[in-house]
N, C-alpha and C. Protein backbone atom coordinates (compact mmCIF):
# COMPACT_ATOMS: atom_id res chain seq x y z
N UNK A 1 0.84 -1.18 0.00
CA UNK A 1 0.00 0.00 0.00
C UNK A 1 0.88 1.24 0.00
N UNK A 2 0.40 1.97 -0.77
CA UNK A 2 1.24 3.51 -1.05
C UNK A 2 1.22 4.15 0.44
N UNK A 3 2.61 4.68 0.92
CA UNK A 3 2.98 5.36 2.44
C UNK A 3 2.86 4.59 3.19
N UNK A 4 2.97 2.71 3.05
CA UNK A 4 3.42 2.29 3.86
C UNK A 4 4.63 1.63 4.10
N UNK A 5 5.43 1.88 3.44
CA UNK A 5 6.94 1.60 3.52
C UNK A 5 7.80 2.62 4.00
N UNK A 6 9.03 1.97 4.63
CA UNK A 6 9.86 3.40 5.28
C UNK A 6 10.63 4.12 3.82
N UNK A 7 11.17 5.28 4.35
CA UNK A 7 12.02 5.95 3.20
C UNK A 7 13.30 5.15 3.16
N UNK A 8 13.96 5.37 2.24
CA UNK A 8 15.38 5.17 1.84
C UNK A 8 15.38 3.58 1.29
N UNK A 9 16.98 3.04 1.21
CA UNK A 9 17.27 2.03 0.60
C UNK A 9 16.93 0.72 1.34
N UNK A 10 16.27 -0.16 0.63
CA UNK A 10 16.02 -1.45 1.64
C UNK A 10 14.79 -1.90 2.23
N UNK A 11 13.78 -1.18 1.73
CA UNK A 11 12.63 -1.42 2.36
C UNK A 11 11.62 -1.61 1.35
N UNK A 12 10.33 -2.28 1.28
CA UNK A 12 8.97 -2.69 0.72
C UNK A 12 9.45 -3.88 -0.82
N UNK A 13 10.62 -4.72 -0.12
CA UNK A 13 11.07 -5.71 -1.17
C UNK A 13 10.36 -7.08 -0.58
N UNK A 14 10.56 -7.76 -1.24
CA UNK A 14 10.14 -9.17 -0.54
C UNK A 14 11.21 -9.65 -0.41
N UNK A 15 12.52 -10.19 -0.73
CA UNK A 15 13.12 -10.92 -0.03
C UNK A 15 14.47 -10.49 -0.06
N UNK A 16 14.72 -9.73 0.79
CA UNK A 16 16.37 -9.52 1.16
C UNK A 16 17.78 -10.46 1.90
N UNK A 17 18.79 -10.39 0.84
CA UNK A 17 19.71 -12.00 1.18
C UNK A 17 20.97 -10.68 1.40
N UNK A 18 21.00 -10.86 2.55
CA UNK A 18 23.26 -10.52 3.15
C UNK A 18 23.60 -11.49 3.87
N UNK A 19 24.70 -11.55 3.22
CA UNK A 19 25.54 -12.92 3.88
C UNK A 19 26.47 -13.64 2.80
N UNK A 20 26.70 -14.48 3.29
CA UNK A 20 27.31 -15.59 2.37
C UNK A 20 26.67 -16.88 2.24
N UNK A 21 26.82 -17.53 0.92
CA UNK A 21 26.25 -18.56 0.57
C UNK A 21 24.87 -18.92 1.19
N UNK A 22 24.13 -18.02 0.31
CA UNK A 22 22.38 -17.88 0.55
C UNK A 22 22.22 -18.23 -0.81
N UNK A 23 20.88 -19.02 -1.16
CA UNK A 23 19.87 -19.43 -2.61
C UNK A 23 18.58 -18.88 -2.45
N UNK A 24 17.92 -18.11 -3.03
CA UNK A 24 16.61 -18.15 -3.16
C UNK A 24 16.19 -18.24 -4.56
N UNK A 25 15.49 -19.86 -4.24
CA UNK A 25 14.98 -20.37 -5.28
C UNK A 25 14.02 -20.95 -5.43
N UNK A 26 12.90 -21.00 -6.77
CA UNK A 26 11.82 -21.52 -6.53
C UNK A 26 10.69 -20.65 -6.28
N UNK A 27 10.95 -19.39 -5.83
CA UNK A 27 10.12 -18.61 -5.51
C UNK A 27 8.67 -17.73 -6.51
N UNK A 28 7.54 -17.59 -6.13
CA UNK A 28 6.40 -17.10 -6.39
C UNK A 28 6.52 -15.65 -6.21
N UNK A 29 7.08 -14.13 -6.67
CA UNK A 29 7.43 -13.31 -5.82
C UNK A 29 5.80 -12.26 -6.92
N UNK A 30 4.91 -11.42 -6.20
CA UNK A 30 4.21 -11.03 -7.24
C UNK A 30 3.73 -9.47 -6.52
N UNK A 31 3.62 -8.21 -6.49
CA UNK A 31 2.79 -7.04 -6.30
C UNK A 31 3.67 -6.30 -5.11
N UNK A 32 5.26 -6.25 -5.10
CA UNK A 32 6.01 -5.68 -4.40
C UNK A 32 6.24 -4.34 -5.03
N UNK A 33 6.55 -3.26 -3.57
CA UNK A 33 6.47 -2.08 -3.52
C UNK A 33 7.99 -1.83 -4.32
N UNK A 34 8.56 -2.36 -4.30
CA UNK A 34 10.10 -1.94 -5.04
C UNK A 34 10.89 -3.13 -5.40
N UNK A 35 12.11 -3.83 -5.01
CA UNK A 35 12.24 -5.07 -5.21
C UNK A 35 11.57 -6.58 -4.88
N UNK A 36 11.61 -7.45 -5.97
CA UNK A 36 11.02 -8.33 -5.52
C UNK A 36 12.50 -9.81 -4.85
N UNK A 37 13.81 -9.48 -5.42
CA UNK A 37 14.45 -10.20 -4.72
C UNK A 37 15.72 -9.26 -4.85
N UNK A 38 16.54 -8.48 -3.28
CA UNK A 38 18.03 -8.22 -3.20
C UNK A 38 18.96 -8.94 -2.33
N UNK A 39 20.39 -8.74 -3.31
CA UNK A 39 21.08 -9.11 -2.31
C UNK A 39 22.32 -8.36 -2.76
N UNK A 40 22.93 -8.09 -1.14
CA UNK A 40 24.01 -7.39 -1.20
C UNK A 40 25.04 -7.99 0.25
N UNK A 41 26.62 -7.34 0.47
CA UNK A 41 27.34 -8.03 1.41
C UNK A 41 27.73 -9.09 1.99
N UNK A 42 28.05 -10.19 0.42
CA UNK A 42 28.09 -11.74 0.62
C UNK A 42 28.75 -12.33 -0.62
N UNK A 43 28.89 -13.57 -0.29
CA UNK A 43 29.55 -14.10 -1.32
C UNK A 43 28.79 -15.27 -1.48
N UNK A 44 29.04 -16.34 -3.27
CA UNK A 44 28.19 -17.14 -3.08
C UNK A 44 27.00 -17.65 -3.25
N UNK A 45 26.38 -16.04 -3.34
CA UNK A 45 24.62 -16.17 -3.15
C UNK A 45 23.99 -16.51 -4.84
N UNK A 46 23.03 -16.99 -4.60
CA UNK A 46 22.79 -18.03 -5.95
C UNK A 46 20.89 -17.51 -5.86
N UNK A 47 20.52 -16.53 -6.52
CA UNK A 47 18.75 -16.53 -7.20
C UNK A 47 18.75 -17.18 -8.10
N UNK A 48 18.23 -18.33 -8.24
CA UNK A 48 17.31 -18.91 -9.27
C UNK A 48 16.26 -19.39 -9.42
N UNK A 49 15.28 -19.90 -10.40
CA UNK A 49 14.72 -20.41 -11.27
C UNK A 49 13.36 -19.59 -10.05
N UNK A 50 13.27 -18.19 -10.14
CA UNK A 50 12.29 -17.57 -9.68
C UNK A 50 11.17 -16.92 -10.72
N UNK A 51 10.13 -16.60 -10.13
CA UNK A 51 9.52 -16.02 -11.06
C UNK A 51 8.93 -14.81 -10.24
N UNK A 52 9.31 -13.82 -10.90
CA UNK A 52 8.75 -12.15 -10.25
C UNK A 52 8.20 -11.70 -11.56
N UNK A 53 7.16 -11.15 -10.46
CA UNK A 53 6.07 -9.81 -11.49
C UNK A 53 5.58 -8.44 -10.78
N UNK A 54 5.10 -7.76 -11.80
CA UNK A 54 4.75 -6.71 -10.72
C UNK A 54 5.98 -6.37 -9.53
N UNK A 55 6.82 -5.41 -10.43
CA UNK A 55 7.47 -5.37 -8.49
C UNK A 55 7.63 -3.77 -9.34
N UNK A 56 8.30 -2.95 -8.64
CA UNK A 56 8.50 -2.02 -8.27
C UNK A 56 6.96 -0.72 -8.55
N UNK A 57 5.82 -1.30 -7.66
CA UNK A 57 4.81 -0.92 -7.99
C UNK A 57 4.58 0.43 -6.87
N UNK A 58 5.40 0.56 -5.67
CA UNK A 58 5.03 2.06 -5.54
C UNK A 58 6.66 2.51 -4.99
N UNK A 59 7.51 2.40 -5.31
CA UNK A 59 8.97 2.86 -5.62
C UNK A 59 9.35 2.87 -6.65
N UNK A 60 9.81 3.93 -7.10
CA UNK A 60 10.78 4.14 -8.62
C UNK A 60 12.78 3.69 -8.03
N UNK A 61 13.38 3.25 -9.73
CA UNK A 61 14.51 3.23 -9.22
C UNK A 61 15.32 2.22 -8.39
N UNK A 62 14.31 1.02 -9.13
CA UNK A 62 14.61 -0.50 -8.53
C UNK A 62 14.49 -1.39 -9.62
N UNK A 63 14.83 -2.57 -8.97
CA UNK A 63 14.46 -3.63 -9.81
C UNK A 63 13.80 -4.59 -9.26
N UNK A 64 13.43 -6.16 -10.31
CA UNK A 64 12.87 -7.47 -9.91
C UNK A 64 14.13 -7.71 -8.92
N UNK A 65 14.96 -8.22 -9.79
CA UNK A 65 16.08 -8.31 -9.00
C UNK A 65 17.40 -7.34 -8.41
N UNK A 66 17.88 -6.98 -7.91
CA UNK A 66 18.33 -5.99 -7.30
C UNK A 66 19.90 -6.08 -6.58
N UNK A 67 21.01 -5.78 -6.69
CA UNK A 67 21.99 -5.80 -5.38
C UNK A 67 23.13 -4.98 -5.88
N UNK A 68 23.54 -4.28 -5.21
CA UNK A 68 24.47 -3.16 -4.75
C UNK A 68 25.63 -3.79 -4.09
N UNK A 69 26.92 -3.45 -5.04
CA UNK A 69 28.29 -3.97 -4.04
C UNK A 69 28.33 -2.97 -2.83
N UNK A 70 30.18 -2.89 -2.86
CA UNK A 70 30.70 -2.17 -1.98
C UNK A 70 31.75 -1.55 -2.48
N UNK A 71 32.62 -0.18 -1.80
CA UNK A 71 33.88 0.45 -2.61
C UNK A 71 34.94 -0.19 -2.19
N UNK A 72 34.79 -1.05 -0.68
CA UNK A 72 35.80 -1.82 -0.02
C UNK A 72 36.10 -3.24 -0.62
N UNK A 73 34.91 -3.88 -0.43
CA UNK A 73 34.98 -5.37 -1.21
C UNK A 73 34.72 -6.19 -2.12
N UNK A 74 35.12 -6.67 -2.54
CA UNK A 74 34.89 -7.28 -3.58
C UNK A 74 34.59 -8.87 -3.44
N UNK A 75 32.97 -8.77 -3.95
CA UNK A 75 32.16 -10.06 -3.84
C UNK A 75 32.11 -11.02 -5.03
N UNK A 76 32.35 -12.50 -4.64
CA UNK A 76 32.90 -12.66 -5.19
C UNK A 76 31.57 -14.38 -5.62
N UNK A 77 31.42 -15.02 -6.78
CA UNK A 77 30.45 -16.62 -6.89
C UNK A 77 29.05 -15.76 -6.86
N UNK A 78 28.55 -14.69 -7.14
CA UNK A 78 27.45 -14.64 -7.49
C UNK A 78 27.00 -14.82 -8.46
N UNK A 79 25.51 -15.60 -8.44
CA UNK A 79 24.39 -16.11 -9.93
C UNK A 79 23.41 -15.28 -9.72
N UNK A 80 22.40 -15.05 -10.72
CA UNK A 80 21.24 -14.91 -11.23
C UNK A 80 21.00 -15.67 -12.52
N UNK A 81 20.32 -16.91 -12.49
CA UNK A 81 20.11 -17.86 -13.25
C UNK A 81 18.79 -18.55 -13.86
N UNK A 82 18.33 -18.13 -14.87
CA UNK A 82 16.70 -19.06 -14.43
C UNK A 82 16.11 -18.56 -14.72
N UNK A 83 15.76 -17.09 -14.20
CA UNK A 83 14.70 -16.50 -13.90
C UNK A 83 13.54 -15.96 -14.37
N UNK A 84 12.34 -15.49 -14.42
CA UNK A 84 11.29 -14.93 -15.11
C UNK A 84 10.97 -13.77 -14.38
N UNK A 85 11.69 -12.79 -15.17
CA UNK A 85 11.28 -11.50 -14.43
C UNK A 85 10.05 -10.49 -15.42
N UNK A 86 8.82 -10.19 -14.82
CA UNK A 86 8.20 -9.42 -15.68
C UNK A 86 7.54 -8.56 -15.56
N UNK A 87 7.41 -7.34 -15.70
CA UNK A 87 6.17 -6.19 -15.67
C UNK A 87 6.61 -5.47 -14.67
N UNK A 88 7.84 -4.59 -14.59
CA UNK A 88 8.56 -3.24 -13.99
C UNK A 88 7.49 -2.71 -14.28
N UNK A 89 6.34 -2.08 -13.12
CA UNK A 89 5.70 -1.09 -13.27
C UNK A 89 6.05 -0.01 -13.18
N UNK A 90 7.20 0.63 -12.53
CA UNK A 90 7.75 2.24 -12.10
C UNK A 90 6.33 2.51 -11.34
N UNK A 91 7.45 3.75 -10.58
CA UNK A 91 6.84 4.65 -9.79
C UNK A 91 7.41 5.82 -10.14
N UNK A 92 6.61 6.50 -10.79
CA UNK A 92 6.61 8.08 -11.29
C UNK A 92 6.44 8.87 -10.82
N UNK A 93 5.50 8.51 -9.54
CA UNK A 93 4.62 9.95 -9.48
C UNK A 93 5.19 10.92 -9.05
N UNK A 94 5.48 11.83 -8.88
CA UNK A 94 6.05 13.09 -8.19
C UNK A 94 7.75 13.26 -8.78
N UNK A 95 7.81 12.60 -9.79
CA UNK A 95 9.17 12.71 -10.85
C UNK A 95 8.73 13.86 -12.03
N UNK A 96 9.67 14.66 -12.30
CA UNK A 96 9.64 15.56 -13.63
C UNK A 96 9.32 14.50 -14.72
N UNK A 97 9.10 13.14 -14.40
CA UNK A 97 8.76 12.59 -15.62
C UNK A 97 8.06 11.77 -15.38
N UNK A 98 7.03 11.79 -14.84
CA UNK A 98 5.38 11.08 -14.53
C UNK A 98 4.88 10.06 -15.64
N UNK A 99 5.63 10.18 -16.54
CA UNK A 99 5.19 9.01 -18.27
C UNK A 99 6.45 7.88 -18.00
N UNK A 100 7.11 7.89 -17.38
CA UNK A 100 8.38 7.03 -17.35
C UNK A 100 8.13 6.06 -16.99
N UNK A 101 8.75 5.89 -15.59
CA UNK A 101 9.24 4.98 -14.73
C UNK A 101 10.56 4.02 -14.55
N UNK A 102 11.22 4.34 -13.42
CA UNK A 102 12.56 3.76 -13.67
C UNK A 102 12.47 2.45 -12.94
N UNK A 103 12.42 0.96 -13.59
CA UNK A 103 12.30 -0.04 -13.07
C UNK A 103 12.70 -1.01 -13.91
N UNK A 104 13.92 -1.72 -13.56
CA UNK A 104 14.56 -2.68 -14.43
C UNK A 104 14.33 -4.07 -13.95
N UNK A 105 14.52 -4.74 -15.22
CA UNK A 105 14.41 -6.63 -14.25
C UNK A 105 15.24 -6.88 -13.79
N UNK A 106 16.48 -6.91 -14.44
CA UNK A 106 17.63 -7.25 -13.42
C UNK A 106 18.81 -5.71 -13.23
N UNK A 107 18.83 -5.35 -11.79
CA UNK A 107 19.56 -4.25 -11.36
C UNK A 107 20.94 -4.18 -10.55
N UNK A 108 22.20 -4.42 -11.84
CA UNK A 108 23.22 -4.75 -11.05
C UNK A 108 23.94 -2.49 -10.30
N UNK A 109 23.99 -2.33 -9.30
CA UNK A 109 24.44 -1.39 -9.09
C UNK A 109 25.66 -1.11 -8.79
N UNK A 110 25.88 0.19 -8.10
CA UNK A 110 27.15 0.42 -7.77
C UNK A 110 28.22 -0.26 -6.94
N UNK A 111 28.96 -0.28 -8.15
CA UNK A 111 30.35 -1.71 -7.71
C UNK A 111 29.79 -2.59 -7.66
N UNK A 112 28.92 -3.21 -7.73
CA UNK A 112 28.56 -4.88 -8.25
C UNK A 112 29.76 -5.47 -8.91
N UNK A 113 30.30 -6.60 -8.97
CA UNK A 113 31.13 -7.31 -9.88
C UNK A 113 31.27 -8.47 -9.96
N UNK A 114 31.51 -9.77 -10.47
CA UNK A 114 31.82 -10.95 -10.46
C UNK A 114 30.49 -11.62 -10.59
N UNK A 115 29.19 -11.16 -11.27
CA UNK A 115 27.83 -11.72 -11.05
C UNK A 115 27.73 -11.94 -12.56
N UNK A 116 27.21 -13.88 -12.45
CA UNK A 116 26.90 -14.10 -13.91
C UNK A 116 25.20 -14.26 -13.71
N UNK A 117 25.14 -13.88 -14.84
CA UNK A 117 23.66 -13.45 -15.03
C UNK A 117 23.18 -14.48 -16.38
N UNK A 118 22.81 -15.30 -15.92
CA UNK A 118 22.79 -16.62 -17.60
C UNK A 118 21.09 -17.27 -17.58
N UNK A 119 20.42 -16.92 -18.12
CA UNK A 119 19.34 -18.07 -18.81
C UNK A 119 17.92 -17.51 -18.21
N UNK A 120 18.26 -16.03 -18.41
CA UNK A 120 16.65 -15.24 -17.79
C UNK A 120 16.32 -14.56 -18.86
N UNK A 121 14.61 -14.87 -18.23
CA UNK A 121 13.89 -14.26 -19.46
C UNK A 121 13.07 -13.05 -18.48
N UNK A 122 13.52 -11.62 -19.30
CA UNK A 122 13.46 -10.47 -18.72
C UNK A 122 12.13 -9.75 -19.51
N UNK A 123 10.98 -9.31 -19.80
CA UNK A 123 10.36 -7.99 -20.29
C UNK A 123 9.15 -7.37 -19.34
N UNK A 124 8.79 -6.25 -20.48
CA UNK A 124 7.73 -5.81 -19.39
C UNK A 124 7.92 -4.55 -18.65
N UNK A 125 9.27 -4.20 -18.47
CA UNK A 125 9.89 -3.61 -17.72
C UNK A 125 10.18 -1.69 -17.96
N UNK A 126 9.73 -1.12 -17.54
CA UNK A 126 9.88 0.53 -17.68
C UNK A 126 11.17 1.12 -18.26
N UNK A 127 11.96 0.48 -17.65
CA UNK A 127 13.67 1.35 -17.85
C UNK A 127 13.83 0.32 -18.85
N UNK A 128 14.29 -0.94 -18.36
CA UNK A 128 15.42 -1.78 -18.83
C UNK A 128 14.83 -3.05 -18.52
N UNK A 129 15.50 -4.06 -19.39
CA UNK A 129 15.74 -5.79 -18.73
C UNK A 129 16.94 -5.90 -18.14
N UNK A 130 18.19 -5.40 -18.39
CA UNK A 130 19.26 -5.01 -17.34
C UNK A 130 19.85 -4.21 -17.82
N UNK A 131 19.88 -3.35 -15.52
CA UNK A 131 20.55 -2.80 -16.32
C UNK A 131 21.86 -2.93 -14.91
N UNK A 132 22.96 -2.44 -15.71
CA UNK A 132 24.56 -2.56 -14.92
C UNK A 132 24.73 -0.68 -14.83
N UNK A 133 25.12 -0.34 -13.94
CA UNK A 133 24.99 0.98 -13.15
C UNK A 133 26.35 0.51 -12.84
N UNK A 134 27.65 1.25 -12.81
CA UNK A 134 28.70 1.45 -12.60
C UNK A 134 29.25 -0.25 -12.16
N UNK A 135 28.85 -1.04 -12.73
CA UNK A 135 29.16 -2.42 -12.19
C UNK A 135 30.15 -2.96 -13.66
N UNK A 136 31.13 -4.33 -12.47
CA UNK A 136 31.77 -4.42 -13.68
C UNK A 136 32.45 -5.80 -13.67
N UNK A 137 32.84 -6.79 -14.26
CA UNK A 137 33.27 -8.05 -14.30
C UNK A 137 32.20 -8.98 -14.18
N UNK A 138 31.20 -8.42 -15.05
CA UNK A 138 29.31 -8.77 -15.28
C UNK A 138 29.60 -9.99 -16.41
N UNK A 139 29.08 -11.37 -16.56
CA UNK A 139 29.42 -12.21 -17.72
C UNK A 139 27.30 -11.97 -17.69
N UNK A 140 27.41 -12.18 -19.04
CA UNK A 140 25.57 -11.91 -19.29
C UNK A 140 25.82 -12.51 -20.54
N UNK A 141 24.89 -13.71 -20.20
CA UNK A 141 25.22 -14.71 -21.69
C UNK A 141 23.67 -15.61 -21.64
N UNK A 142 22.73 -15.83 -22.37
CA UNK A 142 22.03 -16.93 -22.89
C UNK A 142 20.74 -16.33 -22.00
N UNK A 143 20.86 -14.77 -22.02
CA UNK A 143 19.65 -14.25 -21.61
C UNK A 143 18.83 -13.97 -23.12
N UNK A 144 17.18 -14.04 -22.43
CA UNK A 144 16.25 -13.22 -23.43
C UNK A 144 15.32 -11.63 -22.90
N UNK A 145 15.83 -10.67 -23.21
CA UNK A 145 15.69 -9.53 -22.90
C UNK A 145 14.83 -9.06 -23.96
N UNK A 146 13.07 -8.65 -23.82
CA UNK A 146 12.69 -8.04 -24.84
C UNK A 146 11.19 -7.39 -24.44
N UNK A 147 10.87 -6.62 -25.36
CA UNK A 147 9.39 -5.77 -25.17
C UNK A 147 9.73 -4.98 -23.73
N UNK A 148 11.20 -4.69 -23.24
CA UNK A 148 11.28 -3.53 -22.58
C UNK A 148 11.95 -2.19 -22.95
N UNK A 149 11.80 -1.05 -22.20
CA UNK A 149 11.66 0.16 -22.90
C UNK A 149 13.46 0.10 -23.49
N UNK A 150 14.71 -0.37 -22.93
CA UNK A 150 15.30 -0.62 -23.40
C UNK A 150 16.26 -2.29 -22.55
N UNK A 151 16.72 -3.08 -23.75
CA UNK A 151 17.20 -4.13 -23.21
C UNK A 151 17.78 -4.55 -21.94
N UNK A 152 19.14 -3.23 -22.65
CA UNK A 152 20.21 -3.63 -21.77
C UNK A 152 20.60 -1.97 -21.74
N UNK A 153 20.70 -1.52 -20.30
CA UNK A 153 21.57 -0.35 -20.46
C UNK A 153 23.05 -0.70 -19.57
N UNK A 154 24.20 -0.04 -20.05
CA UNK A 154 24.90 0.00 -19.33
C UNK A 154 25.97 1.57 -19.05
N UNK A 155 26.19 1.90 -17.36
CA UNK A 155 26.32 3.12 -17.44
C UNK A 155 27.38 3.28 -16.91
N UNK A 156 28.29 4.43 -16.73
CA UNK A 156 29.11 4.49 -15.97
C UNK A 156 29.21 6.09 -15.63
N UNK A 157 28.85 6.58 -14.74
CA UNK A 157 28.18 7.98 -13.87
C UNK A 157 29.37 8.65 -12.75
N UNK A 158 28.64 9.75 -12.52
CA UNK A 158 29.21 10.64 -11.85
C UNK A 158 28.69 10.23 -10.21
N UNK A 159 27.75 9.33 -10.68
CA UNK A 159 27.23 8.27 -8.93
C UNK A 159 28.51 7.93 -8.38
N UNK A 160 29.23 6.89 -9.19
CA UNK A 160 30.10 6.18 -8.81
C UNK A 160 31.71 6.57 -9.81
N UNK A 161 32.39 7.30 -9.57
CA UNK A 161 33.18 7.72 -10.57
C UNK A 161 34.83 6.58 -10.30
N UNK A 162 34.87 5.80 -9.31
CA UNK A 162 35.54 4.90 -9.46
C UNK A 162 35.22 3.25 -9.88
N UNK A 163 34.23 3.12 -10.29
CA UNK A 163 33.35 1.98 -10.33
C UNK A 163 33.24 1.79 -12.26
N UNK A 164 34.40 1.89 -12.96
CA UNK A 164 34.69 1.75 -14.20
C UNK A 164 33.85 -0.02 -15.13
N UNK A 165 33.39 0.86 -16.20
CA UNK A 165 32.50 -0.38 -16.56
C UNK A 165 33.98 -0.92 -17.45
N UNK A 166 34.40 -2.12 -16.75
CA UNK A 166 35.45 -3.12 -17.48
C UNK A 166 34.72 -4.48 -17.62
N UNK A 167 35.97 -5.32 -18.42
CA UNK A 167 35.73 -6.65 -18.28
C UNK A 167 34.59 -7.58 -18.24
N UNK A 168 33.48 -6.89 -19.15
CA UNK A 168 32.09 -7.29 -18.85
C UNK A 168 32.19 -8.22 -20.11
N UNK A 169 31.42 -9.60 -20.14
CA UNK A 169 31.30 -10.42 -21.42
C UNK A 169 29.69 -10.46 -21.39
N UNK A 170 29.52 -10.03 -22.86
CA UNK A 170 28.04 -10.14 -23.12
C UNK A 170 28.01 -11.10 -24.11
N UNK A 171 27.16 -11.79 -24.69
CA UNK A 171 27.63 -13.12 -25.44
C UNK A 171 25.88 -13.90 -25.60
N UNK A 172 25.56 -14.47 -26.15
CA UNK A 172 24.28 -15.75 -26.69
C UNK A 172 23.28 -15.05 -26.26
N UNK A 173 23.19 -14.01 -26.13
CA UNK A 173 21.71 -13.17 -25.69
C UNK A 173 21.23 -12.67 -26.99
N UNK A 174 19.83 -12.52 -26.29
CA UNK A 174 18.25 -12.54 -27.22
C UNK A 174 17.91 -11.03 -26.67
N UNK A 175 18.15 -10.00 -27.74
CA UNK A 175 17.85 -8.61 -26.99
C UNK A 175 16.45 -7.82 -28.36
N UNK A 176 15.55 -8.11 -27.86
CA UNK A 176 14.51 -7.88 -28.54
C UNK A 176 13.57 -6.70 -28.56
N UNK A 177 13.63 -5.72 -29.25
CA UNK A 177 12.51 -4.28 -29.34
C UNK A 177 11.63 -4.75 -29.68
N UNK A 178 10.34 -4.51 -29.10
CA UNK A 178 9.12 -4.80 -29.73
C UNK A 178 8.48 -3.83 -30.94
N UNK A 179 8.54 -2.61 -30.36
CA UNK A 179 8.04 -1.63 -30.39
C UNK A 179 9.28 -0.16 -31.24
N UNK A 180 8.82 0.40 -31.87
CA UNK A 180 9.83 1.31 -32.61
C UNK A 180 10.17 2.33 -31.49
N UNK A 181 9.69 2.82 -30.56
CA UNK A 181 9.90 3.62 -29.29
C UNK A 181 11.16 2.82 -28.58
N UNK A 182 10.99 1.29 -28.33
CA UNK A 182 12.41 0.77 -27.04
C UNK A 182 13.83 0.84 -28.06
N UNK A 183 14.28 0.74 -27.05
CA UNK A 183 15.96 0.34 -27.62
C UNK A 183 16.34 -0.93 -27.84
N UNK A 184 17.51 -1.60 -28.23
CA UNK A 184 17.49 -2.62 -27.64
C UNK A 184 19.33 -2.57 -27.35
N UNK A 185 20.27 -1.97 -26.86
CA UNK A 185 21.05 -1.49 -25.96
C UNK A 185 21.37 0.00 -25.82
N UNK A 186 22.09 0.36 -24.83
CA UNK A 186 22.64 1.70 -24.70
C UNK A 186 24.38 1.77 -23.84
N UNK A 187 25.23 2.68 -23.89
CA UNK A 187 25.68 2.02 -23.49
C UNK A 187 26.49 3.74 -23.28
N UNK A 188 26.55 4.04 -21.83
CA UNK A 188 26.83 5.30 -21.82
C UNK A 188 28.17 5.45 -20.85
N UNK A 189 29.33 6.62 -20.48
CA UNK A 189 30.46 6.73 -19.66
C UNK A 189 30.75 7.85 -19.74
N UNK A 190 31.24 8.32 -18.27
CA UNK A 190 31.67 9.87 -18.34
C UNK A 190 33.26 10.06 -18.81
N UNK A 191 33.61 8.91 -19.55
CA UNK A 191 34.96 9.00 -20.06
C UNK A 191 35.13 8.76 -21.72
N UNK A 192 36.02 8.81 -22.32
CA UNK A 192 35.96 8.26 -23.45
C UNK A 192 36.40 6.53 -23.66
N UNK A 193 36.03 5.74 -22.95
CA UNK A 193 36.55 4.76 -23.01
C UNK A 193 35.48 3.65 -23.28
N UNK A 194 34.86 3.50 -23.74
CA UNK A 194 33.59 2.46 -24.33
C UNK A 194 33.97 1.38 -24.85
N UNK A 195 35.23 1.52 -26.04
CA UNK A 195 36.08 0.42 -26.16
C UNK A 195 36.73 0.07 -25.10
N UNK A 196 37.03 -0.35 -23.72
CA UNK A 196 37.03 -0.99 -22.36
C UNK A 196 36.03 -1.57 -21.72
N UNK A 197 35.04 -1.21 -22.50
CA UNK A 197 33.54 -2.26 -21.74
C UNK A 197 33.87 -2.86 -21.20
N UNK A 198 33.99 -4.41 -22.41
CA UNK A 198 34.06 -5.66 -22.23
C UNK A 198 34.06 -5.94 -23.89
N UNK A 199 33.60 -7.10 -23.86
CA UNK A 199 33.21 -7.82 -25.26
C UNK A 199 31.90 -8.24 -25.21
């Protein structure tokens, strides 16, 4: 229900994983206020063969799936595997851009790294099917990403200005526009270095 979640990061998700060597799998996740599965401060941790819908229905600026590194450590055996992520509703309201909504299926963030992301089927989604926000040593292979506003974004910002998009392998993915309005990648840096992605 709208104003009943606290402010800030971490709250009106359904299932939050810190730690090491955690799985959540199997899961039914459906009509969450912002994420429907995060995890952050662990190693190990393994989401699969879930199915989320409807999630970021009264928070903008999330995802189905969701997790945020650290500037100190570096995490290390994370999956996202499986999955069925669908229908990023966004939360607009009170944004200069009320037609939007920023809500991706899969949301790797700042300093994320070492997370393979293999065999999800992503659309539906406001922003993106993934997207990587200053994250980097991302392998994303034998996904199907499509009918969202854009596939795949990947960024590298003035958020995180040490958090360089490197070493990323993108590879056997299905990145599909439905619609002449979506994209189907983007791929942006406050440097000139784009040839350093990845491959």
């Amino acid at each position: 229900t709208e104003g009943m979640g606290l402010c800030g990061n971490g709250n009106v998700q359904a299932v939050t994983i810190v730690g090491n060597n955690n799985m959540a799998q199997y899961n039914t996740i459906v009509n969450t206020g912002a994420e429907g599965i995060r995890f952050s401060g662990g190693n190990s941790n393994v989401v699969k063969n879930n199915f989320i819908s409807n999630f970021t229905v009264t928070k903008d600026d999330a995802g189905g799936i969701y997790s945020v590194g650290s500037k100190t450590v570096t995490y290390t055996g994370q999956q996202i595997t499986g999955n069925i992520v669908v229908n990023g509703i966004g939360a607009p309201e009170g944004t200069d851009k009320p037609g939007s909504g920023s809500s991706s299926g899969i949301y790797l963030d700042d300093n994320v790294s070492k997370v393979a992301v293999t065999a999800n089927t992503v659309s539906d989604c406001k922003k993106s099917g993934v997207f990587m926000h200053n994250a980097f040593s991302i392998t994303l292979t034998n996904n199907v990403l499509y009918n969202n506003a854009t596939q795949l974004i990947m960024v590298h910002d003035y958020a995180n200005p040490n958090a360089l998009l490197r070493n990323n392998i993108i590879k056997n993915n299905i990145f599909f526009a439905k619609l002449d309005s979506q994209v189907v990648s983007t791929v942006s840096t406050m440097a000139n270095d784009i040839n350093l992605v990845g491959s």
